[in-house]
Protein backbone atom coordinates (compact mmCIF):
# COMPACT_ATOMS: atom_id res chain seq x y z
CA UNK A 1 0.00 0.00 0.00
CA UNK A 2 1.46 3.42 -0.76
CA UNK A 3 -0.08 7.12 -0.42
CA UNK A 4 1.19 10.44 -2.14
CA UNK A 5 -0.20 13.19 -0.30
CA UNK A 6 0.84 15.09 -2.88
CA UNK A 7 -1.29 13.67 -5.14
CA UNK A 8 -3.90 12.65 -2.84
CA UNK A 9 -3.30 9.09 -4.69
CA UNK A 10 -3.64 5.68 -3.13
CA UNK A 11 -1.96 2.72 -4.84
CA UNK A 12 -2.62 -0.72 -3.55
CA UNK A 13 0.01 -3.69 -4.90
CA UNK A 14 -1.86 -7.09 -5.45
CA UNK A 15 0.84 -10.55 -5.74
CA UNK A 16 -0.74 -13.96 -6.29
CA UNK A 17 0.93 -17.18 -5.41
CA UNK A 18 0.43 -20.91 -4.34
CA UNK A 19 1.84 -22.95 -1.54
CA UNK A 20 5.18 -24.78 -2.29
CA UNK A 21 2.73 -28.05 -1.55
CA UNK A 22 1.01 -27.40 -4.24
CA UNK A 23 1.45 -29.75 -7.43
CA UNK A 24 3.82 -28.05 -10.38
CA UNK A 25 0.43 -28.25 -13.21
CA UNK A 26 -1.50 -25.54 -11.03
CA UNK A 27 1.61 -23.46 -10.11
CA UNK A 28 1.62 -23.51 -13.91
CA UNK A 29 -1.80 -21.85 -14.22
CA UNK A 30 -0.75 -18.79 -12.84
CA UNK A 31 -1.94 -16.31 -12.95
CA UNK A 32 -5.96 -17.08 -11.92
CA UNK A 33 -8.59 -14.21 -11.97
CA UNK A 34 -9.66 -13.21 -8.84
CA UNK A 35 -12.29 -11.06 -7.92
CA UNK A 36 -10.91 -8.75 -5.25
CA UNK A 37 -13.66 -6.62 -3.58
CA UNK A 38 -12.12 -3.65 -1.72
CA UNK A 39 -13.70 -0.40 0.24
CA UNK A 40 -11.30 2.45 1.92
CA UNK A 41 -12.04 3.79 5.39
CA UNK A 42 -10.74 6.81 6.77
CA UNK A 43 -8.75 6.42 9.57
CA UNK A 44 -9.88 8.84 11.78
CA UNK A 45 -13.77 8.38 11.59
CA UNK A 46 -13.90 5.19 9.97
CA UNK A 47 -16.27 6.50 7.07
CA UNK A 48 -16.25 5.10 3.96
CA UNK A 49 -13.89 7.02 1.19
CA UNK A 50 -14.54 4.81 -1.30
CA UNK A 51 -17.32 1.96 -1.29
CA UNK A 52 -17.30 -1.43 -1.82
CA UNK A 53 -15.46 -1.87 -5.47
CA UNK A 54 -14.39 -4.66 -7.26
CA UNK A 55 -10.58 -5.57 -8.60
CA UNK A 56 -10.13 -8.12 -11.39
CA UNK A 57 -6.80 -9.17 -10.63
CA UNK A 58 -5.44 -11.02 -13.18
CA UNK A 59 -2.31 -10.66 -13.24
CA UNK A 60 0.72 -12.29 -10.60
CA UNK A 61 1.55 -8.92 -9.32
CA UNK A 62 -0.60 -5.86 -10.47
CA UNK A 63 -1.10 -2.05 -8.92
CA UNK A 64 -4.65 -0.50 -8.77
CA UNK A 65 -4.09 3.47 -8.47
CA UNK A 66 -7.11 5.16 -6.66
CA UNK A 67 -7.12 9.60 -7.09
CA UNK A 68 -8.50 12.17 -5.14
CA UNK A 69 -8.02 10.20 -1.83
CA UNK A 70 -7.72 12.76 0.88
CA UNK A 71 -5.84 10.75 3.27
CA UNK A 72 -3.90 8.03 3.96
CA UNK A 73 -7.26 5.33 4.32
CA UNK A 74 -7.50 1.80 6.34
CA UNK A 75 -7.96 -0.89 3.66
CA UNK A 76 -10.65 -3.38 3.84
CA UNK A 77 -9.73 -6.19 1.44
CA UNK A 78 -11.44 -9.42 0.35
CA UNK A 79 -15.17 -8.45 1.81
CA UNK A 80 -18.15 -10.36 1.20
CA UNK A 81 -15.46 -12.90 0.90
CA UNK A 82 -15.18 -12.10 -2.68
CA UNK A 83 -12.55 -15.09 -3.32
CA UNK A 84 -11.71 -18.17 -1.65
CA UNK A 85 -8.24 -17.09 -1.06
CA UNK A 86 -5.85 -16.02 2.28
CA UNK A 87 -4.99 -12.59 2.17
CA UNK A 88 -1.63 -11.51 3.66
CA UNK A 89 -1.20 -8.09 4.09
CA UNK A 90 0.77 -4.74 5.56
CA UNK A 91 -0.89 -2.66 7.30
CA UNK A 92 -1.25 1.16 6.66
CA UNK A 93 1.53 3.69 7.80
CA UNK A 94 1.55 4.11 11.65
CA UNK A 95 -0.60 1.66 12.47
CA UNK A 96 0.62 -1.75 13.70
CA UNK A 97 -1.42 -4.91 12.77
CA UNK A 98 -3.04 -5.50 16.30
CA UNK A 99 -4.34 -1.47 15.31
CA UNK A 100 -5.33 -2.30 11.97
CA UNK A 101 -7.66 -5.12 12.86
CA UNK A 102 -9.35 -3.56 15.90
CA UNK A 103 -10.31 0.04 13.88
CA UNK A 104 -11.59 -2.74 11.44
CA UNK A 105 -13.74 -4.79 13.96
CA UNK A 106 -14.61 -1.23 14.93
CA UNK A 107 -15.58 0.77 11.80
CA UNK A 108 -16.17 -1.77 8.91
CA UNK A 109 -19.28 -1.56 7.14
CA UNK A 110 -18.64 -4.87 5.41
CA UNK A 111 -20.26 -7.47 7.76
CA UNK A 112 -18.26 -10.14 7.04
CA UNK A 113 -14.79 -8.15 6.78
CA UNK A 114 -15.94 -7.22 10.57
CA UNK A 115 -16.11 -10.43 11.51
CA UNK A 116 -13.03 -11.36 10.21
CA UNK A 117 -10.84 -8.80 11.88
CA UNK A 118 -12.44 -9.39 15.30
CA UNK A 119 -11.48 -13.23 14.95
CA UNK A 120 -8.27 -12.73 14.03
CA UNK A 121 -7.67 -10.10 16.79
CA UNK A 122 -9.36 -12.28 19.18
CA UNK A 123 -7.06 -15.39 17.96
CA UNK A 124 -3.88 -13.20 18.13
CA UNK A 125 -4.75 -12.53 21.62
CA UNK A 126 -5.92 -15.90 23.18
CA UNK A 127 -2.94 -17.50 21.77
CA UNK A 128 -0.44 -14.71 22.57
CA UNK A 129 -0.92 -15.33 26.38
CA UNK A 130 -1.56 -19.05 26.17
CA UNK A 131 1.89 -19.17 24.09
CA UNK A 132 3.66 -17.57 26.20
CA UNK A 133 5.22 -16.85 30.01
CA UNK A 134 3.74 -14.64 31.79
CA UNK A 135 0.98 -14.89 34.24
CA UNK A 136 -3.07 -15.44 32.71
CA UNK A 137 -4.23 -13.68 35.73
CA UNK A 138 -2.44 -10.83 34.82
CA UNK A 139 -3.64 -10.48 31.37
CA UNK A 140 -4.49 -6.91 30.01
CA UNK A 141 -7.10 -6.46 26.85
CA UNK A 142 -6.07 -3.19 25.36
CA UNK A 143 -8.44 -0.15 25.84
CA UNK A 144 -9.06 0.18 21.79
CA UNK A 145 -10.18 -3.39 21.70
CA UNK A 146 -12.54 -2.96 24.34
CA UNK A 147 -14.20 0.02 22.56
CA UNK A 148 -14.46 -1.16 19.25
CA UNK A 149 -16.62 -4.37 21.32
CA UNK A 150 -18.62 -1.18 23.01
CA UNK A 151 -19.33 0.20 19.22
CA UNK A 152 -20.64 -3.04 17.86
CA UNK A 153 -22.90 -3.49 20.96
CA UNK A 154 -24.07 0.11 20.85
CA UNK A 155 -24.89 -0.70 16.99
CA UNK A 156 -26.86 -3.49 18.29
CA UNK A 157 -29.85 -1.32 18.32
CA UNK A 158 -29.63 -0.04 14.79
CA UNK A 159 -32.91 -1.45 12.55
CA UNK A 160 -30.10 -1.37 9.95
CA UNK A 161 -27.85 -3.42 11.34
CA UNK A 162 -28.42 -7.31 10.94
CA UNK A 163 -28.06 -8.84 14.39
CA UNK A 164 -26.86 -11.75 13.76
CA UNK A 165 -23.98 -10.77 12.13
CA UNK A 166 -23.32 -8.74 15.49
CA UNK A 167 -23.52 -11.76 17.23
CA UNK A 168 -20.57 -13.46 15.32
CA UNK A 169 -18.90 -10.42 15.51
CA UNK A 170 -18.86 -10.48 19.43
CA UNK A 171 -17.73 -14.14 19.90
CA UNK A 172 -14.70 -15.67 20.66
CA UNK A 173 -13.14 -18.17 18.52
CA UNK A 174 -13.87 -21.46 20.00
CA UNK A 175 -11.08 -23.93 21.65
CA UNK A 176 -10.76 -26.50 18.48
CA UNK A 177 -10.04 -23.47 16.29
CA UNK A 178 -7.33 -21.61 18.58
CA UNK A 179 -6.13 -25.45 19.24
CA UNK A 180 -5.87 -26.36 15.58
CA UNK A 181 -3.07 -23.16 14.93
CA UNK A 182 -0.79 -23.87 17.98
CA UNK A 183 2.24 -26.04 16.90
CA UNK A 184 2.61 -27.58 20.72
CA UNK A 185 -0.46 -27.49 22.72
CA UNK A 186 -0.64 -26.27 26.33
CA UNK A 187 -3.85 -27.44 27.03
CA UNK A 188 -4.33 -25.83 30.45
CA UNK A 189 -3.06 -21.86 29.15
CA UNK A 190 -4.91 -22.22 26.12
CA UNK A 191 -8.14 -22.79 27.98
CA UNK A 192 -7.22 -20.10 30.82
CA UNK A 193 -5.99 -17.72 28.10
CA UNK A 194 -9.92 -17.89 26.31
CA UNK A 195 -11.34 -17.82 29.89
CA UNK A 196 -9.55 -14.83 30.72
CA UNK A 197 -10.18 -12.82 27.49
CA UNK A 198 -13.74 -13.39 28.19
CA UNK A 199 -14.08 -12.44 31.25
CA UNK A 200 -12.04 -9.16 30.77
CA UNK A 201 -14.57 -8.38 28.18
CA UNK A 202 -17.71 -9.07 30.05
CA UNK A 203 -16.47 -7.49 33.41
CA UNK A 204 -15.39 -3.94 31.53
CA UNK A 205 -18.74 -4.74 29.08
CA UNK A 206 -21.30 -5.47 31.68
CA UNK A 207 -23.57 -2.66 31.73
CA UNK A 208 -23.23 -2.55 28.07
CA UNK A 209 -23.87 -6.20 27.51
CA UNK A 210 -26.89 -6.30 30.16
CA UNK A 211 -28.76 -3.69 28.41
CA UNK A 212 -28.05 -5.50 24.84
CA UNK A 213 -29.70 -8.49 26.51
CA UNK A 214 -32.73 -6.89 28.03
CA UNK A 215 -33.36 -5.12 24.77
CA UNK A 216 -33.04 -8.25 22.74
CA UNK A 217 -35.36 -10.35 25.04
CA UNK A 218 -38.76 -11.50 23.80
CA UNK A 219 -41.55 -9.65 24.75
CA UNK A 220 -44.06 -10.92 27.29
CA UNK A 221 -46.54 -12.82 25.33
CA UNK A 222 -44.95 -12.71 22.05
CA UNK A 223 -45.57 -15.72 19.36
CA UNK A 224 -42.51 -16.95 18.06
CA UNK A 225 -42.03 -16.17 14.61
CA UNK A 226 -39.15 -17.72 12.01
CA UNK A 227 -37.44 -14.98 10.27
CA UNK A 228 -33.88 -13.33 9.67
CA UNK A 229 -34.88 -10.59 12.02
CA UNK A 230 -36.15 -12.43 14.92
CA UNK A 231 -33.25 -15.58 14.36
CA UNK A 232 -30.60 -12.01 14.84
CA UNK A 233 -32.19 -11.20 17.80
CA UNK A 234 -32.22 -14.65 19.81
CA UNK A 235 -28.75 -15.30 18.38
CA UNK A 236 -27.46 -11.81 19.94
CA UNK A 237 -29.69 -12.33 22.65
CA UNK A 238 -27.87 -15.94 23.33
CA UNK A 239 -24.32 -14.40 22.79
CA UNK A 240 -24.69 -11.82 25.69
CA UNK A 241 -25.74 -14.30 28.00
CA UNK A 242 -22.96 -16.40 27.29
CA UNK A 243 -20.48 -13.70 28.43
CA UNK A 244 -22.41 -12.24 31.28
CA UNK A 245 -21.80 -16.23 32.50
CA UNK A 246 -18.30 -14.84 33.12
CA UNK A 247 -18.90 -12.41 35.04
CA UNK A 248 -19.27 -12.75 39.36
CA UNK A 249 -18.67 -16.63 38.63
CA UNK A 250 -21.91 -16.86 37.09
CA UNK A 251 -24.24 -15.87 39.58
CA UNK A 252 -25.52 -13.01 37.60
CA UNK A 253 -25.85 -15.01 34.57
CA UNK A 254 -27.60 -18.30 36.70
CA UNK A 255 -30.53 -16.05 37.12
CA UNK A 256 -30.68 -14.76 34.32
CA UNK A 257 -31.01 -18.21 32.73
CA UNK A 258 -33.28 -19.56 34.39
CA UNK A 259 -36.29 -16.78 34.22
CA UNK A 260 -35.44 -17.03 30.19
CA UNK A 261 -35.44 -20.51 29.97
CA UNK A 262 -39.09 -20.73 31.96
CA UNK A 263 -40.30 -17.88 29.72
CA UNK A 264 -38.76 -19.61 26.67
CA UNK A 265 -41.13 -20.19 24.12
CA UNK A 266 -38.68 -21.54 21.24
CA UNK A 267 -36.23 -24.38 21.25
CA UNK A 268 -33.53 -20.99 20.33
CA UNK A 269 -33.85 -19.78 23.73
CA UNK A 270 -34.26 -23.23 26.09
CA UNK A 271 -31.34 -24.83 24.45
CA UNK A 272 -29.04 -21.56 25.76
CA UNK A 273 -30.39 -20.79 28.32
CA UNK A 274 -30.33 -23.84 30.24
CA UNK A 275 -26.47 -24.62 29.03
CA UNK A 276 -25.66 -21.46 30.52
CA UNK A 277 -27.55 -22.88 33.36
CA UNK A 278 -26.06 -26.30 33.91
CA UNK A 279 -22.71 -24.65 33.27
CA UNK A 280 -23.32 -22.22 36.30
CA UNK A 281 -25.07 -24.15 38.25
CA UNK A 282 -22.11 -26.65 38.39
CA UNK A 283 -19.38 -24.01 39.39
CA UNK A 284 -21.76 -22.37 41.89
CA UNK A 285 -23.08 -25.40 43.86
CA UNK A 286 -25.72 -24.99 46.14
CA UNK A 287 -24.96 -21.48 45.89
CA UNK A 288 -28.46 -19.47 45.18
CA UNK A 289 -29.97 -22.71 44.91
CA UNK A 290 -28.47 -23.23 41.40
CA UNK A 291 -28.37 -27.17 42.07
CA UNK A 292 -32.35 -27.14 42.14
CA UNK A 293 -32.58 -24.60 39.50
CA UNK A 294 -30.44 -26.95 37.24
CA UNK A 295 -31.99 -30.28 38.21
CA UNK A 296 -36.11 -28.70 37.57
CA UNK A 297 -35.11 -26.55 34.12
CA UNK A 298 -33.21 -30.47 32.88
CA UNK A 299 -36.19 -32.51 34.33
CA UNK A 300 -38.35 -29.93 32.54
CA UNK A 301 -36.64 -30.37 29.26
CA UNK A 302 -36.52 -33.74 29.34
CA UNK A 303 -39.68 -34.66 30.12
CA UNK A 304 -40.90 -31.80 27.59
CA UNK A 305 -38.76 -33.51 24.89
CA UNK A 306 -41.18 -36.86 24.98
CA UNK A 307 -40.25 -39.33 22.41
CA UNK A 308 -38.63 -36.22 20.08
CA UNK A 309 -35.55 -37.83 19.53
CA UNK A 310 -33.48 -35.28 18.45
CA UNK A 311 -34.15 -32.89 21.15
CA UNK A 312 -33.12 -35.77 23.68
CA UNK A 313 -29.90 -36.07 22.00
CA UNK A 314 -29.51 -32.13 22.82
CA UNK A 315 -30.73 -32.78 26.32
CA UNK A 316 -27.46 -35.22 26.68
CA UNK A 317 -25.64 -33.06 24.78
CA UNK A 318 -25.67 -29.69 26.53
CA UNK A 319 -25.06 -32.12 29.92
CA UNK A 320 -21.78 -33.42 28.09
CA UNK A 321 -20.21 -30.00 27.04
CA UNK A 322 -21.01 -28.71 30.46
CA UNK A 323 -17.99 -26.47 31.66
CA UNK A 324 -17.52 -27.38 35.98
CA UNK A 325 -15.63 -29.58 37.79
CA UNK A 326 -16.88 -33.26 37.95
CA UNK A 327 -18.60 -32.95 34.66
CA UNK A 328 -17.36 -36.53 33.62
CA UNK A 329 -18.83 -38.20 36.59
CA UNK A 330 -22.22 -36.75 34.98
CA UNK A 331 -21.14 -37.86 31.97
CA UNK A 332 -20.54 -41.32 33.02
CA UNK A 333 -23.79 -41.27 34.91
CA UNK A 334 -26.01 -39.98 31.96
CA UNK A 335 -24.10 -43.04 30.11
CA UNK A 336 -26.27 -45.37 32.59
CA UNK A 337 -29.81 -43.57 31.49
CA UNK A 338 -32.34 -45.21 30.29
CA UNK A 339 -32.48 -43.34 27.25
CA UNK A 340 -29.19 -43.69 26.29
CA UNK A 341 -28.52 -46.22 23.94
CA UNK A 342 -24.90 -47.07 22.74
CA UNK A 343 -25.90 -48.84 19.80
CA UNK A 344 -27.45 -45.67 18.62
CA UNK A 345 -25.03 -43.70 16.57
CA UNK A 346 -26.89 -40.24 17.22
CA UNK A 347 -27.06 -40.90 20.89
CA UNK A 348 -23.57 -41.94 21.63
CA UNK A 349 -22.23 -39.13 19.57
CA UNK A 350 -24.83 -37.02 21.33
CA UNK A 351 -23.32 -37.86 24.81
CA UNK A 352 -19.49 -39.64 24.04
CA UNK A 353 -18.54 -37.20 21.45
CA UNK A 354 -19.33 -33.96 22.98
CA UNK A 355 -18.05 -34.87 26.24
CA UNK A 356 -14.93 -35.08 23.94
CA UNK A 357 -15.62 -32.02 21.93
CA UNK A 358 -15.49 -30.54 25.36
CA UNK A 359 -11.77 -29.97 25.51
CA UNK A 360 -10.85 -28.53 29.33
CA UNK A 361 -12.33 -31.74 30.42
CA UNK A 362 -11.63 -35.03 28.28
CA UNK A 363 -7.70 -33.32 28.15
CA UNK A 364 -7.87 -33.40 32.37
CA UNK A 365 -4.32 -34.44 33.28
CA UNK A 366 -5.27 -37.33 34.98
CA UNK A 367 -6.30 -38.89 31.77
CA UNK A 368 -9.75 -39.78 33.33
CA UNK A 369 -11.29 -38.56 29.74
CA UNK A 370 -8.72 -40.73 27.72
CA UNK A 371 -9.82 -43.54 29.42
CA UNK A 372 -13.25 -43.40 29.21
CA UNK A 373 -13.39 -42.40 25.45
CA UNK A 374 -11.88 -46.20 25.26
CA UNK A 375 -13.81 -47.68 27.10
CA UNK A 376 -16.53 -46.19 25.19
CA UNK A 377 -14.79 -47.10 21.52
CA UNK A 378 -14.25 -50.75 22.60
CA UNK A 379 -17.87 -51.02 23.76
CA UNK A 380 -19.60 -49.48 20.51
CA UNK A 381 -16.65 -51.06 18.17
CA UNK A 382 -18.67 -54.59 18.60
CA UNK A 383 -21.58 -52.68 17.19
CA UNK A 384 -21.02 -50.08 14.96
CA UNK A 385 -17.33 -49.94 13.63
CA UNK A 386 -17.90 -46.94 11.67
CA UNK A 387 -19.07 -44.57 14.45
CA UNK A 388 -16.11 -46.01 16.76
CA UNK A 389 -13.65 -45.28 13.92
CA UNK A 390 -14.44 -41.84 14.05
CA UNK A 391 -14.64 -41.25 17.80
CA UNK A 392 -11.22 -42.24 18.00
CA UNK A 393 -9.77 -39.31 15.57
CA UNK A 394 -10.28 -37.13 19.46
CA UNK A 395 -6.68 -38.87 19.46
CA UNK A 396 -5.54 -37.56 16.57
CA UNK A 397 -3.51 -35.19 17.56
CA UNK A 398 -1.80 -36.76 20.67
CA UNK A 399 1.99 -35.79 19.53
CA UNK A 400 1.34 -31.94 19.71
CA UNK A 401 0.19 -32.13 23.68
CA UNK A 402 2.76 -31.58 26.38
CA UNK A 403 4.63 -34.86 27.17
CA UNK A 404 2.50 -36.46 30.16
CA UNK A 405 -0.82 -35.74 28.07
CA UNK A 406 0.95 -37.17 25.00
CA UNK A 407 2.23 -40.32 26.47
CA UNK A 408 -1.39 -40.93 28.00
CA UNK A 409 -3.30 -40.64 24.92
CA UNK A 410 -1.12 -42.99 23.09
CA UNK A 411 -0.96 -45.78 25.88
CA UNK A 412 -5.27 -45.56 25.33
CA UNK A 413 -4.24 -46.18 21.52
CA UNK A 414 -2.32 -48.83 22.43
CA UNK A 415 -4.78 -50.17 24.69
CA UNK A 416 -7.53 -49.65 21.62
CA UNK A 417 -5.17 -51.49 19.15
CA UNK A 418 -4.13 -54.67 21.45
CA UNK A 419 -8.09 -55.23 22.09
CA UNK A 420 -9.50 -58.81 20.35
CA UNK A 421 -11.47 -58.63 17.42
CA UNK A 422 -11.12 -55.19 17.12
CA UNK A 423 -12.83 -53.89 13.56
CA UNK A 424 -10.99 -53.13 10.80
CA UNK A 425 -11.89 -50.13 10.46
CA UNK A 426 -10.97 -49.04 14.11
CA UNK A 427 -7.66 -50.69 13.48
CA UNK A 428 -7.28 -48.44 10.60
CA UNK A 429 -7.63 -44.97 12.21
CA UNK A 430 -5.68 -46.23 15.64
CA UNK A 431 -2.86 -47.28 13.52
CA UNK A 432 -2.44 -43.93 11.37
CA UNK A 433 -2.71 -41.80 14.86
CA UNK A 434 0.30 -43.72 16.04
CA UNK A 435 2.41 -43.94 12.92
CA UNK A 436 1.25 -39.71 12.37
């Protein structure tokens, strides 16, 4: 990127290129037309100076002069995700890269270039502090970041403005994503790191976020009603509880939860509401009689649920990703209900693999999670090979944890691949996590 003043011109350098990985016959294809769709924001107010326009680049490096440009702009590159390509990019002149992508998360008009920038910022951030030395406790979210959250939530109200776009805007990337770019996984910081970030954000956002969530509550006696608008508003409305749960341990948030989830009157609402619930309620303990709260709003769901099958497999579901201490012992219990049936693909994955999608807990050093994923895999191997094969990929990625973690997972592959008349297909996907 380059700016005369002189000339109050903006020039913006475009280079195309492949991956070394990538076979010789498409390197040879070069160069592919690519539809870039740029807009330039002024740095100061974060106005548009020039609206959304589209590049055909189409060559392997090619400039794109802009005129009467009265200052040097912020670029925002690539938006409605006009290509299915990975930008890499300078920033502007004095502004760093952390800058860049907060006055984007900030000011953007494009919805999905907003998105972006808050991810990446968010990912930059998590990982920063789980990657490195220095104390989570300690961790500071810069000022700028926290304001350009305030904008989007102070946008929230705009008719304009589609909500659920907000609400992905607002959230944190979640722990597979941040797990899957870390080279050598520290379990425990990563997990802290996320935790920390979030609650930062909620406890300097919590007046803000409150009033977000009151506004975007349904109104007493309201029919519920399937439509963009309304999908926005639960979805926003979901997203501000689910930071407001980090907030005073939960306590706040406990309430909350339950008075929406008995005034629910869509599956939108129950299902997050009473996650947020069981979540809370299993950190707080007696506390506020959470415990009783939990227990009625599950028994209430449950029994609500009837023979719907599906919506049983999200009552085990939201027990299984549960985030408290003891959660597998729940887990391991549900495993004994009636309703649960291992043979059942939808049910076991419903309970078995979210309990292992829920990373803080099956990666518990003391390998309690390891061992009853095998357990589980032996058990529905007899019966359904296919669904066992896949459970076991949770292993996959055993060499990248820290060395006691590491050596546990693959013992629980070795255990898996010494078992008798273990499937072939089983066989298959233990052996290639071993050999990886």
């Amino acid at each position: 990127q380059q700016y005369d003043p002189s000339t109050k011109t903006y020039s913006l350098t475009l280079h195309q290129s492949l991956p070394s990985q990538q076979s010789e016959d498409v390197t040879s294809s070069l160069p592919l037309p690519i539809p870039v769709t740029i807009g330039l924001l002024h740095r100061t107010t974060g106005q548009e100076i020039l609206p959304s326009t589209v590049l055909k680049f189409t060559e392997k490096e090619q400039t794109f002069t802009f005129q009467n440009i009265e200052m040097s702009p912020v670029l925002s590159i690539l938006r409605d995700f006009s290509a299915p390509v990975q930008v890499i990019s300078s920033p502007p002149e004095s502004m760093t890269g952390d800058e860049e992508l907060i006055f984007l998360m900030a000011h953007d008009t494009d919805s999905f270039n907003k998105w972006d920038a808050g991810n990446r910022y968010y990912t930059r951030l998590i990982l920063s502090l789980a990657e490195g030395s220095e104390s989570i406790d300690q961790c500071v979210v810069p000022e700028s970041f926290i304001e350009a959250i305030r904008i989007i939530l102070q946008s929230a109200g705009n008719e304009k403005v589609d909500q659920s776009l907000t609400a992905y805007a607002l959230q944190l990337p979640d722990l597979t994503t941040l797990l899957n770019q870390m080279k050598k996984i520290d379990i425990d910081r990563l997990v802290a790191a996320r935790k920390a970030v979030k609650k930062a954000v909620a406890e300097r956002l919590q007046a803000e976020l409150m009033k977000v969530y009151e506004a975007t509550g349904a109104k007493e006696g309201a029919v519920y009603e399937f439509s963009p608008q309304e999908v926005g508003r639960r979805r926003l409305h979901s997203t501000c509880l689910d930071f407001l749960s980090s907030v005073d341990s939960g306590r706040i948030a406990a309430k909350l939860a339950k008075k929406q989830f008995d005034s629910a009157n869509c599956m939108t609402d129950k299902l997050s509401s009473l996650a947020c619930l069981v979540s809370c309620s299993g950190r707080l303990g007696l506390e506020l009689g959470c415990v009783q709260d939990k227990e009625e709003a599950l028994s209430k769901f449950y029994t609500d649920a009837g023979s719907n099958a599906l919506v049983v497999n999200k009552w085990f579901a939201i027990q299984a990703m549960a985030d408290y201490d003891g959660v597998l012992d729940d887990v391991k219990r549900l495993k004994t209900h009636p309703d649960f049936t291992i043979s059942n693909p939808n049910r076991a994955r419903s309970l078995i693999s979210t309990f292992c999608g829920n990373l803080a807990h099956f990666h518990s050093p003391d390998g309690q999670g390891y061992r009853f994923l095998t357990d589980s895999v032996l058990e529905i191997d007899r019966v359904n090979p296919q669904v066992a094969a896949r459970m076991v990929s949770s292993f996959a990625q055993w060499k990248k944890f820290d060395v006691i973690r590491a050596e546990l997972m693959r013992l629980e592959l070795e255990k898996i691949l010494a078992a008798e008349s273990l499937s072939s297909d089983t066989f298959e996907v233990v052996n290639r996590c071993l050999k990886k």
